[in-house]
Protein backbone atom coordinates (compact mmCIF):
# COMPACT_ATOMS: atom_id res chain seq x y z
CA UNK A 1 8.52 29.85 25.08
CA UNK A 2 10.61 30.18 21.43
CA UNK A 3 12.15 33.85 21.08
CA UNK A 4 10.09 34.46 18.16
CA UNK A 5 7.03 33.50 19.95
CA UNK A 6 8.07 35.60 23.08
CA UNK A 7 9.02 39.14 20.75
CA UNK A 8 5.73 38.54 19.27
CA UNK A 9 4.03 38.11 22.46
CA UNK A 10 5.45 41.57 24.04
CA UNK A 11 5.17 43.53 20.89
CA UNK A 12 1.40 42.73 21.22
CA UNK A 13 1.45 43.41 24.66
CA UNK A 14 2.66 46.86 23.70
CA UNK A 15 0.45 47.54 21.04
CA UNK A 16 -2.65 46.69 23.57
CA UNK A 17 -0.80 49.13 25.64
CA UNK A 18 -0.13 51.75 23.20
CA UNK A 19 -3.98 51.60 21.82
CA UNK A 20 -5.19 51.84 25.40
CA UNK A 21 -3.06 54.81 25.73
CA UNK A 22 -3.88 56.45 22.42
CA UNK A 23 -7.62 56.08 22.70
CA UNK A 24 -7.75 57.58 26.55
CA UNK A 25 -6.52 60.45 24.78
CA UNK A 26 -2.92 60.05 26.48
CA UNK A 27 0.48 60.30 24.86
CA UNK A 28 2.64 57.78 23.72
CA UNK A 29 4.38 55.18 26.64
CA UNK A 30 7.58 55.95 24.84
CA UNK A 31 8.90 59.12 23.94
CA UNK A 32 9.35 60.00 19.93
CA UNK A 33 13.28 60.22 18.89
CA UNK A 34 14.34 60.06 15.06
CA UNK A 35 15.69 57.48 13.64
CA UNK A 36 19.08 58.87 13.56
CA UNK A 37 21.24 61.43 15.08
CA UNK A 38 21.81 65.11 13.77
CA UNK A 39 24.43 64.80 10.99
CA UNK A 40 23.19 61.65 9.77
CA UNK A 41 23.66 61.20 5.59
CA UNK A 42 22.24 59.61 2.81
CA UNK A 43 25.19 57.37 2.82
CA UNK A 44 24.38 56.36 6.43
CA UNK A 45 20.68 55.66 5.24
CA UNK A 46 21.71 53.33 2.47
CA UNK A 47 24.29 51.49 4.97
CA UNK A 48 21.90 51.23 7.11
CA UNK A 49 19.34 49.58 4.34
CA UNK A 50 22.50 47.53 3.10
CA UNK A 51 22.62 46.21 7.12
CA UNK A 52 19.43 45.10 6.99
CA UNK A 53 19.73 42.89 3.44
CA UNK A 54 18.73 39.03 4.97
CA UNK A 55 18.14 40.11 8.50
CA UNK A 56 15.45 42.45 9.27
CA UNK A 57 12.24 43.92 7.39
CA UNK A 58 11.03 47.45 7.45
CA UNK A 59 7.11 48.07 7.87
CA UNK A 60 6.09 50.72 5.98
CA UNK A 61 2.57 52.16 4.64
CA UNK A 62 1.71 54.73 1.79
CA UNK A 63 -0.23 57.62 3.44
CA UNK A 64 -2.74 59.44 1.77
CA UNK A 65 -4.55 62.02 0.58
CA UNK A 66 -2.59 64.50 0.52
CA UNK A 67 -5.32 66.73 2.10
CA UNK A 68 -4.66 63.91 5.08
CA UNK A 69 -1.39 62.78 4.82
CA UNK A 70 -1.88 60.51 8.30
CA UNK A 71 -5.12 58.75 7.15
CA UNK A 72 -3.44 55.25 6.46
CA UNK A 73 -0.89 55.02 9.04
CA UNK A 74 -3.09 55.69 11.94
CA UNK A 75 -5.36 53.19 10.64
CA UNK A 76 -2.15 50.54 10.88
CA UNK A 77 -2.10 52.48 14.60
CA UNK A 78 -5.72 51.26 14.90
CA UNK A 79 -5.43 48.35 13.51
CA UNK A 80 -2.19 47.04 15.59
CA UNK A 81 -1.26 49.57 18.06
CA UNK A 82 2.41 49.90 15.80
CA UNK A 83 2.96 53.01 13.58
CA UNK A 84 5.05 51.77 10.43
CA UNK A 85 9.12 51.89 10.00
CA UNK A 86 8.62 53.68 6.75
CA UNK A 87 6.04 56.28 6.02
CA UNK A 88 4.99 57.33 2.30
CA UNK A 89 3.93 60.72 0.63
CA UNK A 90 3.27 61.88 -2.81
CA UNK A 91 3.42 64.67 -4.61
CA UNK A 92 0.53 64.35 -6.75
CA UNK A 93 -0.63 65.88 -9.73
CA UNK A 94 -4.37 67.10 -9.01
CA UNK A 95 -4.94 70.56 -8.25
CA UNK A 96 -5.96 69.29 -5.01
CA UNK A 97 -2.40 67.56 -4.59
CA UNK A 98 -0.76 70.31 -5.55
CA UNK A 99 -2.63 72.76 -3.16
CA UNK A 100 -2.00 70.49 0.19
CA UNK A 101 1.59 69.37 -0.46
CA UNK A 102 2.69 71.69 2.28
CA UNK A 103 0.65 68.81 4.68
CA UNK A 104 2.55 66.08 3.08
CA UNK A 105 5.84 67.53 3.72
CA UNK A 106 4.74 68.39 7.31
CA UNK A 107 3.53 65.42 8.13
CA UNK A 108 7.45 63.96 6.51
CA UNK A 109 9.31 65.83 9.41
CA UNK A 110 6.59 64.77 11.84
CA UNK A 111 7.45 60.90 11.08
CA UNK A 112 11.07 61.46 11.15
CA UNK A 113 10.48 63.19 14.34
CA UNK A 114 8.32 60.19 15.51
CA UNK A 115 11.19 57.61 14.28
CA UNK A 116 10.29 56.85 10.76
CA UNK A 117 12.18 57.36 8.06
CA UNK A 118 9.98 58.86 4.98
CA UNK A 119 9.85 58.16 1.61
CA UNK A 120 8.14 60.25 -1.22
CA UNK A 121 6.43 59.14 -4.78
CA UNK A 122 5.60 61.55 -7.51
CA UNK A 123 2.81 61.05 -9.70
CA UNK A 124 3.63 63.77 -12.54
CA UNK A 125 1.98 65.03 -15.06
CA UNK A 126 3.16 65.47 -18.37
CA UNK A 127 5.08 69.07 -18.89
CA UNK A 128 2.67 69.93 -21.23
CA UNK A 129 -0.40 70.16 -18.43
CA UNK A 130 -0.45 71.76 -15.19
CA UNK A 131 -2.80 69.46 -13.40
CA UNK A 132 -4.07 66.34 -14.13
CA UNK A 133 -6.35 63.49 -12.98
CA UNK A 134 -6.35 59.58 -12.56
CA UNK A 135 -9.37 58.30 -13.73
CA UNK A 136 -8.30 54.49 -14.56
CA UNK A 137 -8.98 52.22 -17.73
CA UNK A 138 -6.19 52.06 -20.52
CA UNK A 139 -5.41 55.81 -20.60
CA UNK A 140 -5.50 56.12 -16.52
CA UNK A 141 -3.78 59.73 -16.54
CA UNK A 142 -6.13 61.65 -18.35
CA UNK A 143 -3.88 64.40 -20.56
CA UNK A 144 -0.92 62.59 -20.15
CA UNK A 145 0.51 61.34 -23.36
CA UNK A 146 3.77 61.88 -25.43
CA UNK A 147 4.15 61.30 -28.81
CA UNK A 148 7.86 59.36 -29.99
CA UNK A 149 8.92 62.63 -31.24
CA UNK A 150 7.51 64.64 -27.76
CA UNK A 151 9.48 62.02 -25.77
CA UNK A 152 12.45 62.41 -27.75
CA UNK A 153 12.16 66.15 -27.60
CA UNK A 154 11.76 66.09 -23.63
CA UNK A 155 15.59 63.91 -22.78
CA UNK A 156 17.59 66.33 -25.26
CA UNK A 157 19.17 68.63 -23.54
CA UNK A 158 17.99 72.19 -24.10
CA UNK A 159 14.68 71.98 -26.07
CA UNK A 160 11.43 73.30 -24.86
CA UNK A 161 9.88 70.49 -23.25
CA UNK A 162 13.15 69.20 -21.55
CA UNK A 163 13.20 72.79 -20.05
CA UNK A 164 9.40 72.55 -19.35
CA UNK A 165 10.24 69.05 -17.10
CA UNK A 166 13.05 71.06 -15.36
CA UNK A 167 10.53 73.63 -14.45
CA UNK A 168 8.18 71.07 -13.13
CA UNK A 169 11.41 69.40 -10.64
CA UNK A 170 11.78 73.29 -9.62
CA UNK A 171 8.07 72.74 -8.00
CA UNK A 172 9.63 70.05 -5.61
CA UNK A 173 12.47 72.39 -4.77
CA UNK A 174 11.04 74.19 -2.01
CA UNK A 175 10.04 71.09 -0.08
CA UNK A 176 13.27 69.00 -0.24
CA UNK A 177 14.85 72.03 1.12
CA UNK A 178 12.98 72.08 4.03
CA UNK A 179 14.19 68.57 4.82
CA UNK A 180 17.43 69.18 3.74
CA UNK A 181 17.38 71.90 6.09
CA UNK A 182 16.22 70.03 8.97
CA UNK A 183 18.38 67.64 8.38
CA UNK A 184 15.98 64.73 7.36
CA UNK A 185 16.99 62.61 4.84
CA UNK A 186 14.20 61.05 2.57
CA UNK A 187 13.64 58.47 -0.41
CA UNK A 188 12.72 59.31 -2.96
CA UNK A 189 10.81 57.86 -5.80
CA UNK A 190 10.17 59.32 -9.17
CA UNK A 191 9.02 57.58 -12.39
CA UNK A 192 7.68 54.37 -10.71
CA UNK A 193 6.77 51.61 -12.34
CA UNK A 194 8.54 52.93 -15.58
CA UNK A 195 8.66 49.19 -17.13
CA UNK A 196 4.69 49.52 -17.76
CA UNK A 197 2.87 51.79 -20.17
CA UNK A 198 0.49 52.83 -18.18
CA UNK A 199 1.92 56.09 -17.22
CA UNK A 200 3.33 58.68 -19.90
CA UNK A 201 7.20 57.65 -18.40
CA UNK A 202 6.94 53.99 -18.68
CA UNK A 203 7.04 51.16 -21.01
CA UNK A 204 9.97 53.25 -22.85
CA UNK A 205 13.08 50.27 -23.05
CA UNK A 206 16.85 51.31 -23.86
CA UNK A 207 19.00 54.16 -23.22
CA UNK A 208 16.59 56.89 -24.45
CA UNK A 209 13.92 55.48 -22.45
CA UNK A 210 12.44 55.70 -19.39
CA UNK A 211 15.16 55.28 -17.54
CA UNK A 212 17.05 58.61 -19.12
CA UNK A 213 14.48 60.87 -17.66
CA UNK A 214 15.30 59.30 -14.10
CA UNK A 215 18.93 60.28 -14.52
CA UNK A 216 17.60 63.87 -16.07
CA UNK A 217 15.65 63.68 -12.50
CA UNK A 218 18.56 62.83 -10.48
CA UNK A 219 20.81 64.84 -11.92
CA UNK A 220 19.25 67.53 -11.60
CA UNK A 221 18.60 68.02 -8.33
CA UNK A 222 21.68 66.60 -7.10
CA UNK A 223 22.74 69.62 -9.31
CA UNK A 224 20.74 71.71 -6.97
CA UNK A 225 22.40 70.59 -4.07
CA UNK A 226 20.10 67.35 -2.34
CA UNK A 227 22.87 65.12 -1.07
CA UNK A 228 19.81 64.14 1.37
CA UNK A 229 17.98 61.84 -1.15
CA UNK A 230 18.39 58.24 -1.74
CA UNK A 231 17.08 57.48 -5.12
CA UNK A 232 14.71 54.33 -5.19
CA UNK A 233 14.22 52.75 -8.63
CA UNK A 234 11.16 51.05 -9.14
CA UNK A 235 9.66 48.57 -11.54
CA UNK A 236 6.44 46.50 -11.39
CA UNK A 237 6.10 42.51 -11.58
CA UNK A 238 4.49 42.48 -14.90
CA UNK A 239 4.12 38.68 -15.87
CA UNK A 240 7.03 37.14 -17.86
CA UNK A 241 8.53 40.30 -17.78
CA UNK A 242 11.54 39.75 -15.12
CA UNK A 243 13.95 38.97 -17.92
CA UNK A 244 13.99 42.78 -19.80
CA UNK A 245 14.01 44.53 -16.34
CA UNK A 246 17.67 45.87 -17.21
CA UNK A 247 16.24 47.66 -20.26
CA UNK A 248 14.94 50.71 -17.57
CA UNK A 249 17.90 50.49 -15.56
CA UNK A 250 19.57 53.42 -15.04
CA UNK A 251 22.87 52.47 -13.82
CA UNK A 252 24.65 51.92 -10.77
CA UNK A 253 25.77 55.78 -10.14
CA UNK A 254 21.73 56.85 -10.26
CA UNK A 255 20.53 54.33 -7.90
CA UNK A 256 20.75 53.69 -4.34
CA UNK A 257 17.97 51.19 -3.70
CA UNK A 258 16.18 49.38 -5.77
CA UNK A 259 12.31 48.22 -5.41
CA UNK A 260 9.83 46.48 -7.07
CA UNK A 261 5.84 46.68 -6.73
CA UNK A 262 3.54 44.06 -6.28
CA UNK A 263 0.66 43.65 -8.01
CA UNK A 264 0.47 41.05 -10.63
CA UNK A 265 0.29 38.71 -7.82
CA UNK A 266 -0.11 38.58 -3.89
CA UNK A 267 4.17 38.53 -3.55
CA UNK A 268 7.03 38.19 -5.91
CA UNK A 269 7.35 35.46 -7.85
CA UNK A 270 10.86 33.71 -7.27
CA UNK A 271 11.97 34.67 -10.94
CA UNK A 272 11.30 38.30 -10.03
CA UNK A 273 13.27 38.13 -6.63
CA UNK A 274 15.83 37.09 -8.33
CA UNK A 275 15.98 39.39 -10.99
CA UNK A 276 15.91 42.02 -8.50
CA UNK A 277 18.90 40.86 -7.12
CA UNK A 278 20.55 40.76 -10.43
CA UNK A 279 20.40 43.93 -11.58
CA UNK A 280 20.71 45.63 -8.03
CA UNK A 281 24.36 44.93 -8.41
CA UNK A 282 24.29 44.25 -4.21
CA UNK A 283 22.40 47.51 -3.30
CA UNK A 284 19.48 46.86 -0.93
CA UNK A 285 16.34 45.50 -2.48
CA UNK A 286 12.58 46.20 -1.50
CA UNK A 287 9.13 46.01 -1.96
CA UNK A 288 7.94 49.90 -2.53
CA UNK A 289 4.49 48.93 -3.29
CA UNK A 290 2.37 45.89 -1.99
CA UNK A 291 -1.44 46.02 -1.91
CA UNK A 292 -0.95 42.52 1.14
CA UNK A 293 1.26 42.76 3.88
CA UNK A 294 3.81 39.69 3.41
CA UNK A 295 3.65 37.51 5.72
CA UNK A 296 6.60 36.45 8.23
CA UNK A 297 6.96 33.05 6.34
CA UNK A 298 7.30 34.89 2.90
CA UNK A 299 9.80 37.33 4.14
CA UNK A 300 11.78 34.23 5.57
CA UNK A 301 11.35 32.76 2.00
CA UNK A 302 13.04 35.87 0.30
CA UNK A 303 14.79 37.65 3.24
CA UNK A 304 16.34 40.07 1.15
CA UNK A 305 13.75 42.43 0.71
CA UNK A 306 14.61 45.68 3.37
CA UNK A 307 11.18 47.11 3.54
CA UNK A 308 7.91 46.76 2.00
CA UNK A 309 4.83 49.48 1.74
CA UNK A 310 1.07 48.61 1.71
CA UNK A 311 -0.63 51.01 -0.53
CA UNK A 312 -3.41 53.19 0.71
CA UNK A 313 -6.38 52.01 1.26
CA UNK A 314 -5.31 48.37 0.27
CA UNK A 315 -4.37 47.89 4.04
CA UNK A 316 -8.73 47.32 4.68
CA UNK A 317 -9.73 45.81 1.65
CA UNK A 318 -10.60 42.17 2.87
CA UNK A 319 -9.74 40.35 -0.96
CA UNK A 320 -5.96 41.79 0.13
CA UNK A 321 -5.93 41.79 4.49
CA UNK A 322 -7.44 40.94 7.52
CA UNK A 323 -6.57 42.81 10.68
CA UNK A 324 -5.41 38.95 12.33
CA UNK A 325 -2.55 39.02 8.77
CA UNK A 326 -1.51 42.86 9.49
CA UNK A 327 -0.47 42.31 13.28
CA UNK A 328 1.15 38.95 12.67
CA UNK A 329 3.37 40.71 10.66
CA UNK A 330 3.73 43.86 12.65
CA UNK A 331 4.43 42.13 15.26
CA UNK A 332 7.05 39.71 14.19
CA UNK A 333 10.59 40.01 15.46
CA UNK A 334 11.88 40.58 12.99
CA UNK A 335 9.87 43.45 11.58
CA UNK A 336 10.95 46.61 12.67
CA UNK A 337 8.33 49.51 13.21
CA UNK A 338 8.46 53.20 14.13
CA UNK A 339 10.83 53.61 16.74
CA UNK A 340 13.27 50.92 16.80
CA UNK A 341 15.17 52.16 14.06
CA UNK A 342 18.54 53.05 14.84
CA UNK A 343 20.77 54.37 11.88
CA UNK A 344 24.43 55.01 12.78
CA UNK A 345 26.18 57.81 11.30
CA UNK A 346 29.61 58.09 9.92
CA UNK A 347 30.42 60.35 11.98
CA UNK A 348 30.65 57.46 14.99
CA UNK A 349 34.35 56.30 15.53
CA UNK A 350 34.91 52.83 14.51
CA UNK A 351 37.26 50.28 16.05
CA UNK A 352 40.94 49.61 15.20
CA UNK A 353 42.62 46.72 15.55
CA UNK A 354 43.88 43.06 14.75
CA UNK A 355 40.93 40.59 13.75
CA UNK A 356 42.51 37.20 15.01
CA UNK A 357 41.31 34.12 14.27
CA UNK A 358 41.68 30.46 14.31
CA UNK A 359 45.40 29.29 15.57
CA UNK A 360 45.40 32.73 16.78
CA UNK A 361 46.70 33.94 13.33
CA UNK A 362 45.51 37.52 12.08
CA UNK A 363 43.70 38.39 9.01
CA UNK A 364 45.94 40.19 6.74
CA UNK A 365 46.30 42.36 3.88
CA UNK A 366 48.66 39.95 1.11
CA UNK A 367 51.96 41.38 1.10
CA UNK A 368 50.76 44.66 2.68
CA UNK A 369 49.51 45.57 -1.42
CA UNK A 370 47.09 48.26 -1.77
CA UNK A 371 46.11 47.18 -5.41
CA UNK A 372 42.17 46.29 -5.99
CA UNK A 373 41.80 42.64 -5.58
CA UNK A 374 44.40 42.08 -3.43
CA UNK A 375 43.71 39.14 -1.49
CA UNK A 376 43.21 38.88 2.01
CA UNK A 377 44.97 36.02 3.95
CA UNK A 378 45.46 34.43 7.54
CA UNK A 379 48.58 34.85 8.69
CA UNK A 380 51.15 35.24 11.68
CA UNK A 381 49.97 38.94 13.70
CA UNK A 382 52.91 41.44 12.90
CA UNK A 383 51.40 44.89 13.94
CA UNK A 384 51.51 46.41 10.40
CA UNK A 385 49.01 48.24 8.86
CA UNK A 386 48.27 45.19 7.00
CA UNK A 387 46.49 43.43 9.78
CA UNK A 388 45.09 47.01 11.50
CA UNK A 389 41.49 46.92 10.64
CA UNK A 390 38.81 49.30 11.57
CA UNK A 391 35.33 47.71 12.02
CA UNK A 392 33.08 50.60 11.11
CA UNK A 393 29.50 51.64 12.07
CA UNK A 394 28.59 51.94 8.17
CA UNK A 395 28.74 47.67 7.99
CA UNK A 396 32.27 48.24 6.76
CA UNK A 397 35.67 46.60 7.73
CA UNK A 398 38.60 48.57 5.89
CA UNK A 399 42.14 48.76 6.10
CA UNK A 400 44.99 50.54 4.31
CA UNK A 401 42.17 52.81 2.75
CA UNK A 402 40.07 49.61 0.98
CA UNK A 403 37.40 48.08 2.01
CA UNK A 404 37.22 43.88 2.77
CA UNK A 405 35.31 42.77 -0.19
CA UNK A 406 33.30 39.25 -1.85
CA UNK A 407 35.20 39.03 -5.01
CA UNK A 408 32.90 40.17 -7.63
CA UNK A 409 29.86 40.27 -5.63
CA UNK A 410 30.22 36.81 -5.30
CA UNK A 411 27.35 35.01 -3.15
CA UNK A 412 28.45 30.97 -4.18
CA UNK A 413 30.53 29.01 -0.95
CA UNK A 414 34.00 29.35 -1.52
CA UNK A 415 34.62 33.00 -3.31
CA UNK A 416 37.25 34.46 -2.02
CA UNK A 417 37.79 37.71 -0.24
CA UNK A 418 40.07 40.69 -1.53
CA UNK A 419 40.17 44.17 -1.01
CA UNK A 420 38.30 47.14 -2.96
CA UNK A 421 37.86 50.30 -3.17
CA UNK A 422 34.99 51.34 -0.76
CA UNK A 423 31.66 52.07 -2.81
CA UNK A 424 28.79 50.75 -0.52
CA UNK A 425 27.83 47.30 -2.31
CA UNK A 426 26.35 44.55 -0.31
CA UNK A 427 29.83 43.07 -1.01
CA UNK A 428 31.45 44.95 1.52
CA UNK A 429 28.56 44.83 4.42
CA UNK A 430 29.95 42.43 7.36
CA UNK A 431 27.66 42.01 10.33
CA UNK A 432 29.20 40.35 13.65
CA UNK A 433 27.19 38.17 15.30
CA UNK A 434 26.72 36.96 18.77
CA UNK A 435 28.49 33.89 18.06
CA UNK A 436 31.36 35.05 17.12
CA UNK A 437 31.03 35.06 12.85
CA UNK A 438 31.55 37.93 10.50
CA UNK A 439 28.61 37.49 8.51
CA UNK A 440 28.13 39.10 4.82
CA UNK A 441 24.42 39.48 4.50
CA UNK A 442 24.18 39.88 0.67
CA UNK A 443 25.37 36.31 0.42
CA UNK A 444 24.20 35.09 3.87
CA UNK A 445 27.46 33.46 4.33
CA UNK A 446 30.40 34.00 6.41
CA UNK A 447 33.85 34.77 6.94
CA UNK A 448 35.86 31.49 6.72
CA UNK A 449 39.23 29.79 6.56
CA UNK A 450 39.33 26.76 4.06
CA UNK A 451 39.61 24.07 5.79
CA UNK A 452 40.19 25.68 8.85
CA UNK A 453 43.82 25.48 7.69
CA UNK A 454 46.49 27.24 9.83
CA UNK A 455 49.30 28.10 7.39
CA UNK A 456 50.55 31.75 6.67
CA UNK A 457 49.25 32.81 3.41
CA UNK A 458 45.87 30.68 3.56
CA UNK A 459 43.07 33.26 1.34
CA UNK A 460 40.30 33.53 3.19
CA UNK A 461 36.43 32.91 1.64
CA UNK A 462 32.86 32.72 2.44
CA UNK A 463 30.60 29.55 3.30
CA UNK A 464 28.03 28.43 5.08
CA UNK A 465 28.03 28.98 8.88
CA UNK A 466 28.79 25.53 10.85
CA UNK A 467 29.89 25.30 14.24
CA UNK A 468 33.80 25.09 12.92
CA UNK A 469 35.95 27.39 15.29
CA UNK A 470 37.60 28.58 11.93
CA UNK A 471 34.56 30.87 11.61
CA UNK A 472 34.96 32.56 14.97
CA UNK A 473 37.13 36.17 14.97
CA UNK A 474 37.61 38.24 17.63
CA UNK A 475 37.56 42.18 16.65
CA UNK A 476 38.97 45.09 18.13
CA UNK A 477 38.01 46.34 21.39
C-alpha cells in the first residue's frame, strides 16, 4: 500500500468515524485544542504559512450567513466527516450583517478553539451609506459608487470622507479586540478583489488607487494597536490581466500573505501562479477564494499555494463539486484540516550549534563578517560564533544576529547563500527533512556544496536534491 494511498485510506476511516459519532449525537473522538499555544503571534502565523510554501495545503471554507456563521463548514462536516483548516467570516454590509456580527465573531473563537485558524472578509459599503445590498448585474453593490473626485477626497488625509472611512474601521474595533484579547490571531481581508471594478474599491491602478485605501486600512488599525492580524491581499484572475497585478500592490511592509481568487476559470492559470509569485516578493501565496475544491493533482502542479477557501454555497453546486471531488481532497495527505495544525511560537527555544557537513567541515559565516550579503562557506569547525547556528522553530537558521538567506530571493540551481537581516521572506525558510537535507521551500531546492567540494572557503548554494552526501547536514542537538 503507497503512503499516500494509506493517509488517504485512514483519514477516511476517520471521517466515517467522526460522522458516525457526530450524527449519534456524541462528541468528537478527539478532543478540540487550538492551533497554537497561548502567546502565539502574527509573526508565528505567517512562519508558519511561509513553512508550508511547496509542502502542505490548508483546507479552508467561507462560512455564511452571518445569521449562521457554521452553515458551510458543517456541510464540509457532512459531506466528509473533516471540518476545514481555515474557517471564513465576513463582516457584511446589510443591516442584517451588521446586526449578527456578534455570531460571526463567536463562531471565530469557537474555530480557533476547535483548531482552525480564522480568517475574516469585509464587504463594505461606501462611507457615504450605512447599509447596503448585493443585488448583482454591472452595479452589484447597490449605493456604492465614488465619483474620481469622491475617491480622491476619501485617501487624503483629513477630509470628510477619509474621516467618514475611519469611522466605518472603528465599527470593526470592538470585535478584533475580542480576539486580540483572547489571544486569537486572525486574517484578515479587506478590499478583495480590488483589481476589478466591480466593487466601489477596485479597478483603481497606481499609487492613489485601490491599493492606498488598503494601507489607510492597515495603518490604521495597526495604529489602534492589532499586532494580531495578518493582512491578506487579494486580487482576482481576471483574463489577460496577470501582467498589471503590481498596479494594486501595496507594498511589502502592508502585506503578509498574498491570495488570489478563482473565478475566471476552475484553477489558476499558470501565468497567474506565476505572477503571484512575482509580486509576493517570497511571502506565502494562496487561494482566498475558489468556487471548486482543487484537486490533489492541481495542488501538486502548483504546490505553492498555502491554503485555499471554497466559497459558500459553491461547495454543493454540482457545475463546481461533487461530494466523491470534496473528500478526495480532504482527505489527501497532504491537506491539512481542523486539528492537525500545529503553529510553533517564538517563544519555543531553538537549537544551537555547529551544522557539519560533508568532509565533516562546518558551515560558516565568511570571515566571521556581519555585513548583509556576507557569504556563507564550508569550512574547517573552529567553535566561533561564526559556525554557532541556532535552528529556530519560526523556519529560521540565524547566526551572529542574521538570518541564512537565498541571495536575492533567488529560486534558479546554483544561487548562492549569504546572510541577511531577518525579515520573514520565503528566502530565509529552511525545512530539515528526514533524509538529512536543509530544504528551502520557496525554491524547492536545497542546501548544497558545489561539487561536493571539500576545500575551506567553498560558498555554499541551492540545487536540486540528488542522493549526493554533500546535501546531508547534521544540526544541533
Amino acid at each position: 500500500m503507497s503512503r499516500r494511498f494509506s493517509v488517504r485510506f485512514l483519514r477516511a476511516l476517520s471521517a466515517i468515524a467522526l460522522a458516525t459519532t457526530v450524527a449519534l449525537g456524541g462528541a468528537s473522538p478527539a478532543a478540540a485544542a487550538p492551533p497554537a499555544p497561548p502567546g502565539v503571534t502574527r509573526t508565528d502565523v505567517i512562519n508558519y504559512f511561509a513553512g508550508l510554501t511547496g509542502r502542505n495545503w490548508l483546507s479552508g471554507q467561507q462560512d455564511g450567513p452571518n445569521s449562521n456563521p457554521t452553515q458551510w463548514t458543517n456541510k464540509v462536516r457532512d459531506i466528509t466527516g473533516l471540518f476545514p483548516g481555515v474557517w471564513g467570516g465576513d463582516f457584511g454590509f446589510s443591516q442584517n450583517d451588521i446586526d449578527n456580527r456578534q455570531r460571526v465573531f463567536d463562531q471565530a473563537k469557537a474555530a480557533w478553539a476547535a483548531g482552525s485558524i480564522p480568517a475574516i472578509t469585509w464587504h463594505a459599503c461606501v462611507p457615504l451609506v450605512a447599509t447596503c445590498n448585493f443585488e448583482g448585474g454591472s452595479w452589484p453593490v447597490k449605493g456604492s459608487w465614488l465619483s474620481d473626485s469622491q475617491w480622491n477626497e476619501l485617501v487624503t488625509d483629513g477630509t470628510p470622507l477619509n474621516t467618514s472611512w475611519k469611522r466605518r474601521l472603528d465599527q470593526t474595533v470592538p470585535y478584533f479586540q475580542q480576539l486580540k484579547d483572547a489571544g486569537i490571531p486572525v486574517l484578515f481581508r479587506p478590499q478583495h478583489e480590488m483589481n476589478e471594478a466591480w466593487s466601489w474599491w477596485g479597478g483603481r491602478p497606481g499609487a492613489n488607487g485601490s491599493r492606498k485605501l488598503f494601507q489607510i486600512t492597515r495603518d490604521y488599525l495597526v495604529g489602534k494597536g492589532f499586532d494580531n492580524i495578518v493582512w491578506v491581499w487579494n486580487v482576482k484572475d481576471l483574463a489577460g490581466k496577470a501582467g498589471s497585478v503590481g498596479d494594486y500592490y501595496p507594498g511589502d511592509s502592508y502585506v503578509d500573505l498574498v491570495t488570489l481568487d478563482v473565478w475566471v476559470q476552475y484553477f489558476p492559470s499558470n501565468d497567474w501562479y506565476q505572477a503571484m509569485q512575482n509580486i509576493s516578493h517570497g511571502k506565502p501565496i494562496a487561494l482566498a477564494e475558489v468556487g471548486r475544491t482543487p484537486t490533489p493533482a492541481q495542488l501538486a502542479a502548483q504546490p505553492k499555494w498555502t491554503y485555499f477557501s471554497v466559497w459558500m454555497d459553491w461547495l454543493i453546486k454540482p457545475e463546481y463539486n461533487t461530494n466523491d471531488g470534496v473528500k478526495a481532497t480532504y482527505y489527501d495527505g497532504r491537506v491539512l484540516n481542523r486539528g492537525e495544525i500545529s503553529i510553533p511560537t517564538g517563544s519555543q527555544p531553538g537549537r544551537t550549534g555547529p551544522i557539519t557537513g560533508v568532509g565533516g567541515k562546518c558551515v560558516d559565516v565568511a570571515g566571521a563578517g556581519t555585513a548583509n550579503g556576507t557569504a556563507v562557506d564550508l569550512y574547517d569547525c573552529n567553535g566561533t560564533a561564526a559556525q554557532r547556528w541556532t535552528v529556530g522553530t519560526d523556519g529560521t537558521i540565524r547566526a551572529l544576529g542574521k538570518c541564512l538567506d537565498v541571495t536575492g530571493q533567488g529560486t534558479a540551481n546554483g544561487t548562492p547563500i549569504q546572510i541577511w537581516d531577518c525579515n520573514g521572506s520565503g528566502a530565509q525558510q529552511w525545512q530539515s527533512l528526514g533524509t538529512g537535507q536543509l530544504r528551502n521551500p520557496q525554491s524547492g531546492r536545497v542546501l548544497d556544496v558545489p561539487g561536493g567540494s571539500t576545500a575551506n572557503g567553498t560558498r555554499l548554494q541551492i540545487w536540486d536534491a540528488n542522493s549526493n552526501a554533500w546535501q546531508r547536514w547534521t544540526l544541533p542537538a
